[in-house]
Protein backbone atom coordinates (compact mmCIF):
# COMPACT_ATOMS: atom_id res chain seq x y z
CA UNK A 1 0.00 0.00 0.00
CA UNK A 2 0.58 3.72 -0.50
CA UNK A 3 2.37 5.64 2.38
CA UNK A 4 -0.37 8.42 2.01
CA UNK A 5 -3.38 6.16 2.27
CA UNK A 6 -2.05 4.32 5.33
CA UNK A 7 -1.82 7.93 7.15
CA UNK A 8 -4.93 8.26 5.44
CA UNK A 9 -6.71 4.89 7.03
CA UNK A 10 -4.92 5.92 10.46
CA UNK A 11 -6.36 9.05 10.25
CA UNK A 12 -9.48 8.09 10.05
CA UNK A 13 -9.25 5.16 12.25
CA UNK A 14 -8.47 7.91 15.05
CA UNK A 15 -11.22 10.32 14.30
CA UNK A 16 -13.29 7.81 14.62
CA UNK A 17 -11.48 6.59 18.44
CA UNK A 18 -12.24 10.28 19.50
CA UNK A 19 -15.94 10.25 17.97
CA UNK A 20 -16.61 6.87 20.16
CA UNK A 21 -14.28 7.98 23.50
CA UNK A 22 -16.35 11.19 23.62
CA UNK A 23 -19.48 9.34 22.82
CA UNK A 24 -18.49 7.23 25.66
CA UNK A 25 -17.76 9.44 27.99
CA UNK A 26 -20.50 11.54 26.95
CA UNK A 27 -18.87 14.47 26.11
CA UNK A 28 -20.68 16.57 23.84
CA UNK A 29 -21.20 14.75 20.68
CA UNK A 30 -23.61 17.24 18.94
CA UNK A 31 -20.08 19.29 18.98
CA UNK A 32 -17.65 16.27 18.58
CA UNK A 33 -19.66 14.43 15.82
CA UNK A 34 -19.79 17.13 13.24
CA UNK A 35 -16.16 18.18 13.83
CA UNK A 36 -15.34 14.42 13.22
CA UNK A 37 -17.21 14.23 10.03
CA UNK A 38 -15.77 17.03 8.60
CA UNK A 39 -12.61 16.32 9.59
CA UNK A 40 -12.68 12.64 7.88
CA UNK A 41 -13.89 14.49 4.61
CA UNK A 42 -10.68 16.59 4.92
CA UNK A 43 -8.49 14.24 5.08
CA UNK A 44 -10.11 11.63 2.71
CA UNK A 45 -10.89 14.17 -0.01
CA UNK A 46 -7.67 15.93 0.22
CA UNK A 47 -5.68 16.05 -2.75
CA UNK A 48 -1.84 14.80 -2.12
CA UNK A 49 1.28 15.74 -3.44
CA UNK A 50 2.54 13.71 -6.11
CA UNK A 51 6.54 12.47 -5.64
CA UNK A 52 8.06 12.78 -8.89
């Protein structure tokens, strides 16, 4: 695999840790959730520097 879609996968893999720790702990996820959705679409829809 691609270097820049395992950051990508990670990424997203601990967005989604946060979304479910604060959901957890029950720490506002009407804030957290949308944060955490945009924040996946950022860094899945990204573009990425091409190496040459």
């Amino acid at each position: 695999m691609e270097n820049s879609l395992l950051y990508k996968l990670l990424a997203v893999t601990l967005l989604i840790v946060v979304y479910v720790l604060a959901a957890a702990f029950d720490m506002a996820r009407e804030t957290v959730a949308p944060l955490v959705v945009i924040a996946i679409a950022v860094v899945l829809f990204f573009p990425t520097r091409k190496k040459k």
